[in-house]
PDB file of N, CA and C in Angstrom:
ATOM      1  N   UNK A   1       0.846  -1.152   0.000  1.00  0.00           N
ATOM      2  CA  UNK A   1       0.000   0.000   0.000  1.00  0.00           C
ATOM      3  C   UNK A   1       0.899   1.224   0.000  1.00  0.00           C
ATOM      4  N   UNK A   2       0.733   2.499  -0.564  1.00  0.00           N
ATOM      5  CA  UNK A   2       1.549   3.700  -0.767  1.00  0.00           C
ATOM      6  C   UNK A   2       0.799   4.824   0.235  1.00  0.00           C
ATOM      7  N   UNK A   3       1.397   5.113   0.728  1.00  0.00           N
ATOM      8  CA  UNK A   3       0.705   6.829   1.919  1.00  0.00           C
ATOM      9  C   UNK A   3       1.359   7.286   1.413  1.00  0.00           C
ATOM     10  N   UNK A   4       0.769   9.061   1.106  1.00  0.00           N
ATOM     11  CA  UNK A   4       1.983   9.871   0.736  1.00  0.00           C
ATOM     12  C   UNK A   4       3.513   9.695  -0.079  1.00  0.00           C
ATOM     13  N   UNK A   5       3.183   8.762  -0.642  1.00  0.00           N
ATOM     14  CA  UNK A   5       4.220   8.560  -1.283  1.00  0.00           C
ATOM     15  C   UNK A   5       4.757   7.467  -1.080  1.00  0.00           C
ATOM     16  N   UNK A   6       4.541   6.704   0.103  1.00  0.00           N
ATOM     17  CA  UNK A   6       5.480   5.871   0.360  1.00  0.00           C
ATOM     18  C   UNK A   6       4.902   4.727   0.494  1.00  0.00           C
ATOM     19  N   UNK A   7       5.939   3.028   0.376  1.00  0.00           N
ATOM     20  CA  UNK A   7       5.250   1.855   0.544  1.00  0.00           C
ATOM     21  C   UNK A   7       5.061   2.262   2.286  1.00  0.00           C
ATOM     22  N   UNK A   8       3.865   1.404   2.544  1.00  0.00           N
ATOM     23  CA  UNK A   8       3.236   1.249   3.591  1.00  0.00           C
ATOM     24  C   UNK A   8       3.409  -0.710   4.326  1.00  0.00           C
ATOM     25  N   UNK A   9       3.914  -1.340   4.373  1.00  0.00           N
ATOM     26  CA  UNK A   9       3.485  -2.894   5.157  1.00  0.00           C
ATOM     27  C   UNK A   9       3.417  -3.371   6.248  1.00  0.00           C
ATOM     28  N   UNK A  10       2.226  -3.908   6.535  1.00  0.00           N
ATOM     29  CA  UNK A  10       2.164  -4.654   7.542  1.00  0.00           C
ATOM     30  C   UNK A  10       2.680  -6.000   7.562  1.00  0.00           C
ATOM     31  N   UNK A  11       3.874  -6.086   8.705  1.00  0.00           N
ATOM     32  CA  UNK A  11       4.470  -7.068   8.471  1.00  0.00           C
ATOM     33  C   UNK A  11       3.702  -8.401   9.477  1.00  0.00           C
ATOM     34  N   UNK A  12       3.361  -9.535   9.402  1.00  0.00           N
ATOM     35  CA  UNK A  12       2.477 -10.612  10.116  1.00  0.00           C
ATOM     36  C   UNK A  12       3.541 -12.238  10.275  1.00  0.00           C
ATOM     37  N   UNK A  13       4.263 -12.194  11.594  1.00  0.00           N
ATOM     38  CA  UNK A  13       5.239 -13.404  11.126  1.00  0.00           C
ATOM     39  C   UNK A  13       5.228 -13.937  12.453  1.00  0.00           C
ATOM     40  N   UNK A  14       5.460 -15.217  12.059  1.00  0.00           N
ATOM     41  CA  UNK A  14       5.261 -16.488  13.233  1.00  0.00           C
ATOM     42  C   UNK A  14       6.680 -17.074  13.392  1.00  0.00           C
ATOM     43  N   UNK A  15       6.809 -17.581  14.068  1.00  0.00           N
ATOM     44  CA  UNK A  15       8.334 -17.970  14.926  1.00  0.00           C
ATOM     45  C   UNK A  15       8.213 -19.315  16.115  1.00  0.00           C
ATOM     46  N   UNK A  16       9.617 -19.676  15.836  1.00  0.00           N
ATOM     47  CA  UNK A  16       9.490 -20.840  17.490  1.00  0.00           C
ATOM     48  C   UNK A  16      10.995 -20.733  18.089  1.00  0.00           C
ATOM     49  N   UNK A  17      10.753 -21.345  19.608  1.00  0.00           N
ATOM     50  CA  UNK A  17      11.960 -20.887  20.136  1.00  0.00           C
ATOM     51  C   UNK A  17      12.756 -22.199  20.220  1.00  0.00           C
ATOM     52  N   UNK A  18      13.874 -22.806  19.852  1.00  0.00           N
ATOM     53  CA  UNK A  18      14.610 -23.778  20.615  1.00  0.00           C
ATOM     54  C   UNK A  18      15.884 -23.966  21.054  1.00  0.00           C
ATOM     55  N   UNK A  19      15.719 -24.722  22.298  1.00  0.00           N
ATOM     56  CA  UNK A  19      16.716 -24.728  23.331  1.00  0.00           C
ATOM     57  C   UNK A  19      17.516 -25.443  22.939  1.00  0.00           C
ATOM     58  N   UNK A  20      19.300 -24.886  22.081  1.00  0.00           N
ATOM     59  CA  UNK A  20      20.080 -25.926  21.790  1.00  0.00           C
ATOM     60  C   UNK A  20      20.885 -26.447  22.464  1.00  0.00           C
ATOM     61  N   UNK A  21      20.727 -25.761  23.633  1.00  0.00           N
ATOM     62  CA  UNK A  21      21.987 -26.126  24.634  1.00  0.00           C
ATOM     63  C   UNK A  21      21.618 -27.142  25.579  1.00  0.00           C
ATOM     64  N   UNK A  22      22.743 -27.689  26.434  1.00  0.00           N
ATOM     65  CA  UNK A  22      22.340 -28.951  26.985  1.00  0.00           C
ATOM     66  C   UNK A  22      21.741 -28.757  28.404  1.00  0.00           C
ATOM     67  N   UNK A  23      21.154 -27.395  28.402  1.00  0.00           N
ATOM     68  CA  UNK A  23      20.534 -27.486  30.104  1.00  0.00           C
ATOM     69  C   UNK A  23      19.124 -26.661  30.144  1.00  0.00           C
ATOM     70  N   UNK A  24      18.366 -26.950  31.161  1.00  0.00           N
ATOM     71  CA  UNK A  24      17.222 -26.648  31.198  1.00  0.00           C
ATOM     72  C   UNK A  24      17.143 -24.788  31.066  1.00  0.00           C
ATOM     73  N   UNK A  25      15.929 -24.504  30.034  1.00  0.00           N
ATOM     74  CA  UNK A  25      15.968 -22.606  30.452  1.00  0.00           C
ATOM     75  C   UNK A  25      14.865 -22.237  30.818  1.00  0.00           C
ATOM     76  N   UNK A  26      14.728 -21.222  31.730  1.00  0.00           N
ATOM     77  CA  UNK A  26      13.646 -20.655  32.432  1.00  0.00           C
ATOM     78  C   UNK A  26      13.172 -19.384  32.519  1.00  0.00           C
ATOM     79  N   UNK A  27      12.307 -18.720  32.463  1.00  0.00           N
ATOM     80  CA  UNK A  27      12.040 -17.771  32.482  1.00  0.00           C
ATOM     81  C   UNK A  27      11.952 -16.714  31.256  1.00  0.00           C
ATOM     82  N   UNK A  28      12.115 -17.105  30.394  1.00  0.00           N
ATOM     83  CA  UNK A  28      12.273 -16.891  28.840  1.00  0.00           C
ATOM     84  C   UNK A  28      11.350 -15.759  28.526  1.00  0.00           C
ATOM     85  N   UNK A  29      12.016 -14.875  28.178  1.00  0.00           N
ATOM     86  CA  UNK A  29      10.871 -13.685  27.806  1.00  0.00           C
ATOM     87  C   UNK A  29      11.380 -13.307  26.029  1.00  0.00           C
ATOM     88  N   UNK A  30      10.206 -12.858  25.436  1.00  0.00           N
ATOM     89  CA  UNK A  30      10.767 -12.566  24.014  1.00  0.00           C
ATOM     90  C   UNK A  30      10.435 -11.173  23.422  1.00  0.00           C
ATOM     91  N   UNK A  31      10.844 -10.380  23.168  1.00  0.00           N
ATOM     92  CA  UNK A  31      10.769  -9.077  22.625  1.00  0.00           C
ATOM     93  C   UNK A  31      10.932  -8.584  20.990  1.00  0.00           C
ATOM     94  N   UNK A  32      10.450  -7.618  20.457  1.00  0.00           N
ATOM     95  CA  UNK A  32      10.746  -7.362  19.311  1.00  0.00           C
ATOM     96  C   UNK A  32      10.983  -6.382  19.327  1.00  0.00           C
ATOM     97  N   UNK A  33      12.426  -5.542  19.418  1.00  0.00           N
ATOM     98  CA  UNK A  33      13.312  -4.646  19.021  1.00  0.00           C
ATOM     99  C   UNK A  33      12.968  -3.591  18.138  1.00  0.00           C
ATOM    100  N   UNK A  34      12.190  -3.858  17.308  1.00  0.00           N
ATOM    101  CA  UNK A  34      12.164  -2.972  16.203  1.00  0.00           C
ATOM    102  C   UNK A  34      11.263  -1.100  16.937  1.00  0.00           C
ATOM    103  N   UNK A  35      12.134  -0.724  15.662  1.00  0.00           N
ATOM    104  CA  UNK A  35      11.409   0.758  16.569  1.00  0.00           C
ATOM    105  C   UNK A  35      10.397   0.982  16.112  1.00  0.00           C
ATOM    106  N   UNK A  36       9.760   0.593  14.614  1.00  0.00           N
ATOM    107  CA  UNK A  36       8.201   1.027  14.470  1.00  0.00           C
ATOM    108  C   UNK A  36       7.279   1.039  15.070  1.00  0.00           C
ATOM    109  N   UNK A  37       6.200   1.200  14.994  1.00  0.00           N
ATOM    110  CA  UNK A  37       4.764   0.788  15.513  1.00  0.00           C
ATOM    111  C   UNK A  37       4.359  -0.896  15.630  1.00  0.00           C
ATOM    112  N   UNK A  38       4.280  -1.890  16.683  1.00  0.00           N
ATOM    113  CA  UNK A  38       4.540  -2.752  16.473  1.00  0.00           C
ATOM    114  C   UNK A  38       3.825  -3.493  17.439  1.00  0.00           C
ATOM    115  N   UNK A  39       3.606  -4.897  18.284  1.00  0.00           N
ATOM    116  CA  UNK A  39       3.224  -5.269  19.107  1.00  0.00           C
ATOM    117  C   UNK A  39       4.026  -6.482  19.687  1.00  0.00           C
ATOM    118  N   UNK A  40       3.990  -6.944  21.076  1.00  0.00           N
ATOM    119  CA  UNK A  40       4.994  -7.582  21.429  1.00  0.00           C
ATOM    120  C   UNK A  40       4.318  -9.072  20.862  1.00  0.00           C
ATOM    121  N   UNK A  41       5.521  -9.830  20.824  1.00  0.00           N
ATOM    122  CA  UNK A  41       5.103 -11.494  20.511  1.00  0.00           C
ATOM    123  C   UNK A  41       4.355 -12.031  21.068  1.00  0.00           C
ATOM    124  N   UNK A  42       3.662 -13.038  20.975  1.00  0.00           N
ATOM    125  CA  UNK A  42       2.488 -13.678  21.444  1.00  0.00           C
ATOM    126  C   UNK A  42       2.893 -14.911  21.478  1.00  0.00           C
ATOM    127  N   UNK A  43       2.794 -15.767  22.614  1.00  0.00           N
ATOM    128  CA  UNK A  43       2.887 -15.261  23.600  1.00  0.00           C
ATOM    129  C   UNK A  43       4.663 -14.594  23.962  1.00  0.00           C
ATOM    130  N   UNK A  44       4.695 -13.535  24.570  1.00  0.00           N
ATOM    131  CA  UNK A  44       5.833 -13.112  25.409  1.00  0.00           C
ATOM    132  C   UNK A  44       6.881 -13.557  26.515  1.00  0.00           C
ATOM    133  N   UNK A  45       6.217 -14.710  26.873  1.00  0.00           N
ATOM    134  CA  UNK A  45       7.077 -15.440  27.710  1.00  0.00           C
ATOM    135  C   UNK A  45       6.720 -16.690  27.622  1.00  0.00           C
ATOM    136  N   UNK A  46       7.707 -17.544  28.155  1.00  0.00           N
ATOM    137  CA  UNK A  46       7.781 -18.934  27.775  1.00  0.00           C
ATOM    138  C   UNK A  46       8.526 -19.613  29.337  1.00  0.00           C
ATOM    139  N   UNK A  47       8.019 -20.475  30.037  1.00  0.00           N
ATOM    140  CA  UNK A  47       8.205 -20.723  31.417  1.00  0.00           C
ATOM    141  C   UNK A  47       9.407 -21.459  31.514  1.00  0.00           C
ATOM    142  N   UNK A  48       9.327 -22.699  30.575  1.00  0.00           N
ATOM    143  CA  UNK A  48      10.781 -23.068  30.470  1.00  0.00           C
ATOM    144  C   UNK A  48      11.126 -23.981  29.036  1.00  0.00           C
ATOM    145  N   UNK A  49      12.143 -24.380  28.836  1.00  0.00           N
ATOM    146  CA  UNK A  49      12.339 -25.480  27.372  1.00  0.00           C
ATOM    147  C   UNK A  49      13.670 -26.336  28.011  1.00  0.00           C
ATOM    148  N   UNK A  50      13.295 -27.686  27.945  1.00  0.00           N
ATOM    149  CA  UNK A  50      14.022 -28.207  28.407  1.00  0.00           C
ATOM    150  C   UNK A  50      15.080 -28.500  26.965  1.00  0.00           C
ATOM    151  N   UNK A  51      16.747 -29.170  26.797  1.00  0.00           N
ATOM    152  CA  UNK A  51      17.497 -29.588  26.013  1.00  0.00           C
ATOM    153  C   UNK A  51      16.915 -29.858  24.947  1.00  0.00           C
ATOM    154  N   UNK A  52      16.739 -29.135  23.972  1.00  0.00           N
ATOM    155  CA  UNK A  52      16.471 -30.268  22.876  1.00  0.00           C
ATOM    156  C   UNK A  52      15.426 -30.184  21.966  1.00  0.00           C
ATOM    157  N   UNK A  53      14.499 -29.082  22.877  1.00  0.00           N
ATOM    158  CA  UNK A  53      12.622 -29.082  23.095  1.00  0.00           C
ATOM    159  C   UNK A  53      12.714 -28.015  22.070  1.00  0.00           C
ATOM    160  N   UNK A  54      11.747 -27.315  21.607  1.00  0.00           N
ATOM    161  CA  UNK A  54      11.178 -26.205  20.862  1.00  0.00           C
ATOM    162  C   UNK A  54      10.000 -26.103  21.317  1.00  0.00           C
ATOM    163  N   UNK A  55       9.266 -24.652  20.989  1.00  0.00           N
ATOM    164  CA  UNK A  55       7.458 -24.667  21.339  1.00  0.00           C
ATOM    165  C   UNK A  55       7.595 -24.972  19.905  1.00  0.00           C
ATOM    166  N   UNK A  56       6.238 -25.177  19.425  1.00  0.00           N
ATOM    167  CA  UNK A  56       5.650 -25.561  18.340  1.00  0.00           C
ATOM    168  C   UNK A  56       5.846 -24.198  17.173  1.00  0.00           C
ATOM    169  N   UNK A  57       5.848 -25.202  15.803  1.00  0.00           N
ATOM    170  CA  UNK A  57       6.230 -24.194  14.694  1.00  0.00           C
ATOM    171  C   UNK A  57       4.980 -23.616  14.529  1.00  0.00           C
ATOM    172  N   UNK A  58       5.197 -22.120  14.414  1.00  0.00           N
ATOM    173  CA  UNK A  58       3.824 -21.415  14.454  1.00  0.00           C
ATOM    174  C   UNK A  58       3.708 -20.855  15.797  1.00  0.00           C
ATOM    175  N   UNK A  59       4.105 -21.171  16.575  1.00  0.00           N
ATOM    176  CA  UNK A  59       3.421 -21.068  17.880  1.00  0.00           C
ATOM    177  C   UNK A  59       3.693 -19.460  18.266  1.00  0.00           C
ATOM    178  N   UNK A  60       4.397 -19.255  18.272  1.00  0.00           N
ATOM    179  CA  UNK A  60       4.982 -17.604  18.437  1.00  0.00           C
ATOM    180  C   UNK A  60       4.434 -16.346  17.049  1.00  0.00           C
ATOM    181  N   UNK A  61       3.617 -15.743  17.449  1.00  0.00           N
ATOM    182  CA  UNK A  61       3.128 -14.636  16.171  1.00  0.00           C
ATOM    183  C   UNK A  61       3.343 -13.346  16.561  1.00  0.00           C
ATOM    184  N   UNK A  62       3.637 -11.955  15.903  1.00  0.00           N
ATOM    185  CA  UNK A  62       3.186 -10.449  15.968  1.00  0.00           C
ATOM    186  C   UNK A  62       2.722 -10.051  14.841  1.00  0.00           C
ATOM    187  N   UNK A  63       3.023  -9.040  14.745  1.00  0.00           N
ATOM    188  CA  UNK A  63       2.928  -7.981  13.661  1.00  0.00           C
ATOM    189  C   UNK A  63       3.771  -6.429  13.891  1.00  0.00           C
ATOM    190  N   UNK A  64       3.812  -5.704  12.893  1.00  0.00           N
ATOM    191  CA  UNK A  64       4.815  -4.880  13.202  1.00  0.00           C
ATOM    192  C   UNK A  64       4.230  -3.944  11.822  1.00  0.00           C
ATOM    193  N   UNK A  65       4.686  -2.313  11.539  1.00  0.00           N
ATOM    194  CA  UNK A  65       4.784  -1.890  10.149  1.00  0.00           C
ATOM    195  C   UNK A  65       6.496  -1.417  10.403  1.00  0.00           C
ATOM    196  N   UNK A  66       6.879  -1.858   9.588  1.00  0.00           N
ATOM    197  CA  UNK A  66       8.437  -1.470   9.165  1.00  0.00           C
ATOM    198  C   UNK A  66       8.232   0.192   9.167  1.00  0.00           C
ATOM    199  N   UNK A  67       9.556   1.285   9.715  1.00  0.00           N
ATOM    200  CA  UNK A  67       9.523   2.054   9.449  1.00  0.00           C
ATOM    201  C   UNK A  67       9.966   2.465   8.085  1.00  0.00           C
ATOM    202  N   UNK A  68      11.002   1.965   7.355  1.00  0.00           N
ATOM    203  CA  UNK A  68      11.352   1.516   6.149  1.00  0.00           C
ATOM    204  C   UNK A  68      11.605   0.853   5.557  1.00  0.00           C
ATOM    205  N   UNK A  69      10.822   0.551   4.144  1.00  0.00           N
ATOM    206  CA  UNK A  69      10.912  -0.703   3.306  1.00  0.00           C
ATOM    207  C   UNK A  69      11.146  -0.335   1.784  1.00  0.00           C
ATOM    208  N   UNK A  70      11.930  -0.910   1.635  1.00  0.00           N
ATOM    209  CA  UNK A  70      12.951  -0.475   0.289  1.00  0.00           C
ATOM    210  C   UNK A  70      11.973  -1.335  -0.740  1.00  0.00           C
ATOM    211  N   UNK A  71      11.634   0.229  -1.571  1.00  0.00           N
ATOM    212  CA  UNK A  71      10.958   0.255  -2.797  1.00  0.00           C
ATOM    213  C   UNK A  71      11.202  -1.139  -3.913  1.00  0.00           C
ATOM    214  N   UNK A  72      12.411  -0.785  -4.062  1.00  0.00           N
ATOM    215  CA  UNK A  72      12.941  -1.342  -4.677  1.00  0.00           C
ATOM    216  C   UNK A  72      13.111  -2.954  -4.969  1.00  0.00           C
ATOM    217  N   UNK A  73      13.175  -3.681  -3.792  1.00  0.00           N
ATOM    218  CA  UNK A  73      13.651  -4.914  -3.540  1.00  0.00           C
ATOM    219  C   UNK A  73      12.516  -5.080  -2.619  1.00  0.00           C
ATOM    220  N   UNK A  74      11.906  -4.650  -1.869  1.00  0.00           N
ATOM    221  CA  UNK A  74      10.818  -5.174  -0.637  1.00  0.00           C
ATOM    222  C   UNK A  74      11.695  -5.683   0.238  1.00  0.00           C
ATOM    223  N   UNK A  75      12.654  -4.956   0.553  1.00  0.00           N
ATOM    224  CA  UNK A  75      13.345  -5.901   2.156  1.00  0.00           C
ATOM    225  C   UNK A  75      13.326  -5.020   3.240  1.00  0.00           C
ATOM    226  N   UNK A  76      13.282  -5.719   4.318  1.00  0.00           N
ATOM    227  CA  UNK A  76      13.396  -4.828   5.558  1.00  0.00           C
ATOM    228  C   UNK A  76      14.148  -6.258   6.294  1.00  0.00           C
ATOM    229  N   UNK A  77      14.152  -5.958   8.211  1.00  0.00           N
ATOM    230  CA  UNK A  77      14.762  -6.912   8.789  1.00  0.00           C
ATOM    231  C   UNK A  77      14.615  -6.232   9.853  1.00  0.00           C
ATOM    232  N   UNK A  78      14.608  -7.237  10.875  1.00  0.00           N
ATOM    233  CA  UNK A  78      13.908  -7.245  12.359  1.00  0.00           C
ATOM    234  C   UNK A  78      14.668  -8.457  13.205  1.00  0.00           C
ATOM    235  N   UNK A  79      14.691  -8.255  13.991  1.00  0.00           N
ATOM    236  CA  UNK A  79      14.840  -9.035  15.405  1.00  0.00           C
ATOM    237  C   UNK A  79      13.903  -9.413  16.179  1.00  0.00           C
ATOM    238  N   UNK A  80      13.708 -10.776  16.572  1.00  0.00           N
ATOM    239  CA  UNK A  80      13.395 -10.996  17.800  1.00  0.00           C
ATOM    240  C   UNK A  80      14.036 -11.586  18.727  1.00  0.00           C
ATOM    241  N   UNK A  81      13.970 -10.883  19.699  1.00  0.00           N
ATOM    242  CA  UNK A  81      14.972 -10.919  20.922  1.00  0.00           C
ATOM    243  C   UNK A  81      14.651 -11.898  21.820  1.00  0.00           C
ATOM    244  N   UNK A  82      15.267 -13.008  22.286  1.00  0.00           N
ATOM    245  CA  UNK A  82      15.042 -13.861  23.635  1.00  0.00           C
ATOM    246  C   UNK A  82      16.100 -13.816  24.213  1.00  0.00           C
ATOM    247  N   UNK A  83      15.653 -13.197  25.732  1.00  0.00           N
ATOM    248  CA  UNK A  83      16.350 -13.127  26.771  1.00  0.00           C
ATOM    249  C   UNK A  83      15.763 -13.380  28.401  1.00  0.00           C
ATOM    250  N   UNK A  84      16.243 -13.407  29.202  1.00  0.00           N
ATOM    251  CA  UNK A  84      16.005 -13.686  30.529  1.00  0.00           C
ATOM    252  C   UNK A  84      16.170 -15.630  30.474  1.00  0.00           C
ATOM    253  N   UNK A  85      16.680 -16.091  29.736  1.00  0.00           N
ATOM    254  CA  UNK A  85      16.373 -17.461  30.145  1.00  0.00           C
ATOM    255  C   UNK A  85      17.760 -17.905  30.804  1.00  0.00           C
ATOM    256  N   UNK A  86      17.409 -18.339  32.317  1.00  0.00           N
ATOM    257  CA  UNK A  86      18.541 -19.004  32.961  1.00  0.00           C
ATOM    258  C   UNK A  86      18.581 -20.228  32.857  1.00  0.00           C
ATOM    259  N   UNK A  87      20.161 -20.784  32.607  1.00  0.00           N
ATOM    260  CA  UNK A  87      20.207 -21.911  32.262  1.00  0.00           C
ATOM    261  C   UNK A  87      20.616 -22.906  34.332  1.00  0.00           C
ATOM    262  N   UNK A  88      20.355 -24.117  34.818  1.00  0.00           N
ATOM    263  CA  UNK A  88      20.605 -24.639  35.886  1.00  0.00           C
ATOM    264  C   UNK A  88      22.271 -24.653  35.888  1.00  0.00           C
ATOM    265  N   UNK A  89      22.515 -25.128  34.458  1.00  0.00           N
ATOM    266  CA  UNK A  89      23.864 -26.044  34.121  1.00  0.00           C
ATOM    267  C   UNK A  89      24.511 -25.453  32.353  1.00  0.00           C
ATOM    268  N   UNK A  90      25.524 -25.204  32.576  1.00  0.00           N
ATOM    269  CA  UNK A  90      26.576 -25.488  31.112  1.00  0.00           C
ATOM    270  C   UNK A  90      26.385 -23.606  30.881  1.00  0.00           C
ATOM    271  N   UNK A  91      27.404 -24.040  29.523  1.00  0.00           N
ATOM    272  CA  UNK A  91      27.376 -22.047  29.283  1.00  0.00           C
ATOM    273  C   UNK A  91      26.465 -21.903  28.727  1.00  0.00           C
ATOM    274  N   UNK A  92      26.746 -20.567  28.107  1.00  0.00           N
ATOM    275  CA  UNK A  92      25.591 -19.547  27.562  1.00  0.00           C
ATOM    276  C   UNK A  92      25.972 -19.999  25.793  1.00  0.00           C
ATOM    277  N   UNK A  93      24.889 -19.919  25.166  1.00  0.00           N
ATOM    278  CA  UNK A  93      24.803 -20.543  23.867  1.00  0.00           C
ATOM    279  C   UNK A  93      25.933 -19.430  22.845  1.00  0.00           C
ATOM    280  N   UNK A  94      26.261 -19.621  21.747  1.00  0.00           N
ATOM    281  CA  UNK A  94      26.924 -18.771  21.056  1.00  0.00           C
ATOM    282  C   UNK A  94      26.238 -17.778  20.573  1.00  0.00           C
ATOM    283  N   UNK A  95      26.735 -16.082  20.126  1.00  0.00           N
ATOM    284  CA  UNK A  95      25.326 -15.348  19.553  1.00  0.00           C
ATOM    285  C   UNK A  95      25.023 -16.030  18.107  1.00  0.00           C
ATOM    286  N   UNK A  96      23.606 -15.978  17.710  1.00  0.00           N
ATOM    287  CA  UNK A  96      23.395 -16.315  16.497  1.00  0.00           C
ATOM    288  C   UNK A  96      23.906 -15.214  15.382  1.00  0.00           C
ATOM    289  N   UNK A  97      23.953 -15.582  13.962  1.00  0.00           N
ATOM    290  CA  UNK A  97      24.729 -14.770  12.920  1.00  0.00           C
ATOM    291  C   UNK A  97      23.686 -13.705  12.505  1.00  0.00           C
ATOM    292  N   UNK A  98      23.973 -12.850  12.641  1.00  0.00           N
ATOM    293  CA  UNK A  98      23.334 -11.580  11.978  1.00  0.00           C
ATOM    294  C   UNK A  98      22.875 -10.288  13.621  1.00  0.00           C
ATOM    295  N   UNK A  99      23.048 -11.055  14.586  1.00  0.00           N
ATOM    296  CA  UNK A  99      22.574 -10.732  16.099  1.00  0.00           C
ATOM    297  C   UNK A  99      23.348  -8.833  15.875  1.00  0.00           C
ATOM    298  N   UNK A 100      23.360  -8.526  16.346  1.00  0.00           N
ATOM    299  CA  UNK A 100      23.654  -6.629  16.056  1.00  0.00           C
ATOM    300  C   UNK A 100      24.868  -6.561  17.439  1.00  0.00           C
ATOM    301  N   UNK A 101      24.959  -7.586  18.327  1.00  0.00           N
ATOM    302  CA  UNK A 101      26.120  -7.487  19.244  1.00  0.00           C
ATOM    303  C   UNK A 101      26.396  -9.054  19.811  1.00  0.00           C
ATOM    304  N   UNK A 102      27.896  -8.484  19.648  1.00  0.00           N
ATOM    305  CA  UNK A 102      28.784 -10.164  19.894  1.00  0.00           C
ATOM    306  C   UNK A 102      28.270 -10.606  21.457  1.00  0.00           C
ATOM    307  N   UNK A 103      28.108  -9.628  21.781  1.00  0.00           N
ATOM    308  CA  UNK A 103      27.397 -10.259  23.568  1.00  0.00           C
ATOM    309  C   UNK A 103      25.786 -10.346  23.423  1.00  0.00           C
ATOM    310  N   UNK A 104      25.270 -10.282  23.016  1.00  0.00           N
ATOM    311  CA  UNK A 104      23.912 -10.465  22.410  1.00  0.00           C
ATOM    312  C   UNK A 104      24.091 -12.002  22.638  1.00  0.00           C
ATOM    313  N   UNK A 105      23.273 -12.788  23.766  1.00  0.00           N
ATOM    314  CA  UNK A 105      23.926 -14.069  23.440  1.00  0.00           C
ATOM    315  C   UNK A 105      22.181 -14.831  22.520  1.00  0.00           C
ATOM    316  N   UNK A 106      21.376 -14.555  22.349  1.00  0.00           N
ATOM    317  CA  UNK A 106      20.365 -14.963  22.377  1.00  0.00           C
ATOM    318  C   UNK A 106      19.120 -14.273  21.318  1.00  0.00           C
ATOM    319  N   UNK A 107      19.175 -14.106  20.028  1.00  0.00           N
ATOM    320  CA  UNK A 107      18.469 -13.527  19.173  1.00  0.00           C
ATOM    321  C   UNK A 107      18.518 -14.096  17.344  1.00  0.00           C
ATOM    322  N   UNK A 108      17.186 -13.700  17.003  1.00  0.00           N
ATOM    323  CA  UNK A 108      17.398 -14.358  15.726  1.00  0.00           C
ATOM    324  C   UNK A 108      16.606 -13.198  14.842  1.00  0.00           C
ATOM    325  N   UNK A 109      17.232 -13.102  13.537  1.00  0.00           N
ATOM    326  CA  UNK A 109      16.794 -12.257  12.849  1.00  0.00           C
ATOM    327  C   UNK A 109      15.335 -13.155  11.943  1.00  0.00           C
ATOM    328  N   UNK A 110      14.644 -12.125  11.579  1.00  0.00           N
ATOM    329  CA  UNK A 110      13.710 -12.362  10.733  1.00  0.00           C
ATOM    330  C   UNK A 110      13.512 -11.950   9.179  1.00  0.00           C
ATOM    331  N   UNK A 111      13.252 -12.279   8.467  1.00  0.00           N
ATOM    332  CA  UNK A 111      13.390 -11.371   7.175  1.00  0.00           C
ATOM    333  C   UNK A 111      11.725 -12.130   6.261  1.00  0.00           C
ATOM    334  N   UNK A 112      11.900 -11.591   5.362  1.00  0.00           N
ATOM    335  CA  UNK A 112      10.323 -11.642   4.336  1.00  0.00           C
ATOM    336  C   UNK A 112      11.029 -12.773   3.509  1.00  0.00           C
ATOM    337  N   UNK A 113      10.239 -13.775   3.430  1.00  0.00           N
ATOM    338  CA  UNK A 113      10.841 -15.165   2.229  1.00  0.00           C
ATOM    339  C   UNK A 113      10.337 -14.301   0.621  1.00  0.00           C
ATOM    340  N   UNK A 114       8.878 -13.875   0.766  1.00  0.00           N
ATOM    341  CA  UNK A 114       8.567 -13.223  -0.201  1.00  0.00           C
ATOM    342  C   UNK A 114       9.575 -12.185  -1.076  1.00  0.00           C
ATOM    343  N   UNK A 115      10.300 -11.839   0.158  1.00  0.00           N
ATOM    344  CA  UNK A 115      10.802 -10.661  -0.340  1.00  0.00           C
ATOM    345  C   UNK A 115      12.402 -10.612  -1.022  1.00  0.00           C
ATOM    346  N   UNK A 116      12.377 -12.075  -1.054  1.00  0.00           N
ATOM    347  CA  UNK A 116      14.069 -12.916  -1.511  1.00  0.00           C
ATOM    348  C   UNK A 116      14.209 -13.091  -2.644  1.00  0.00           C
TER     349      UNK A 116
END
């Protein structure tokens, strides 16, 4: 859609979380970073995931409008953030690739398949 000139999207994307590391996590809260107009993930927290586990594919949804989305190509890119999860036992997982900080231990980017 175009306002004033410009593309307009509502972005609508589903997600799951899993625990690759070898110890139980708790308290798991998930956020979405982005600065637009946006709403937090659904659900927002997650009580625990034991080794191994994932919630279900699908299970995690928002929505968001990008503050900018390139005319051109249709790409934008977003984060969703998981943090607060304490582990009982073992280290902290490695950051994932694209994460915006090397101490960031816990985040995964999102992007549009459409838009590839």
């Amino acid at each position: 859609m175009s306002q004033n000139g410009q593309l307009v999207a509502e972005v609508f994307y589903t997600a799951r979380v899993c625990n690759t590391g070898n110890s139980q996590l708790t308290n798991i809260t998930l956020a979405d970073d982005h600065d637009g107009n946006h709403d937090s993930p659904n659900p927002s927290t997650i009580a625990s995931l034991a080794p191994g586990a994932c919630t279900a594919a699908g299970a995690i949804t928002g929505s968001y409008f990008p503050d900018r989305v390139d005319s051109g190509t249709c790409s934008f890119s977003d984060i969703i953030r998981v943090t607060g999860a304490t582990a009982a036992l073992g280290s902290n997982p490695p950051p994932a690739v694209g994460c915006p900080s090397s101490t960031d231990l816990a985040c995964a980017p999102v992007t549009c398949p459409m838009c590839q």
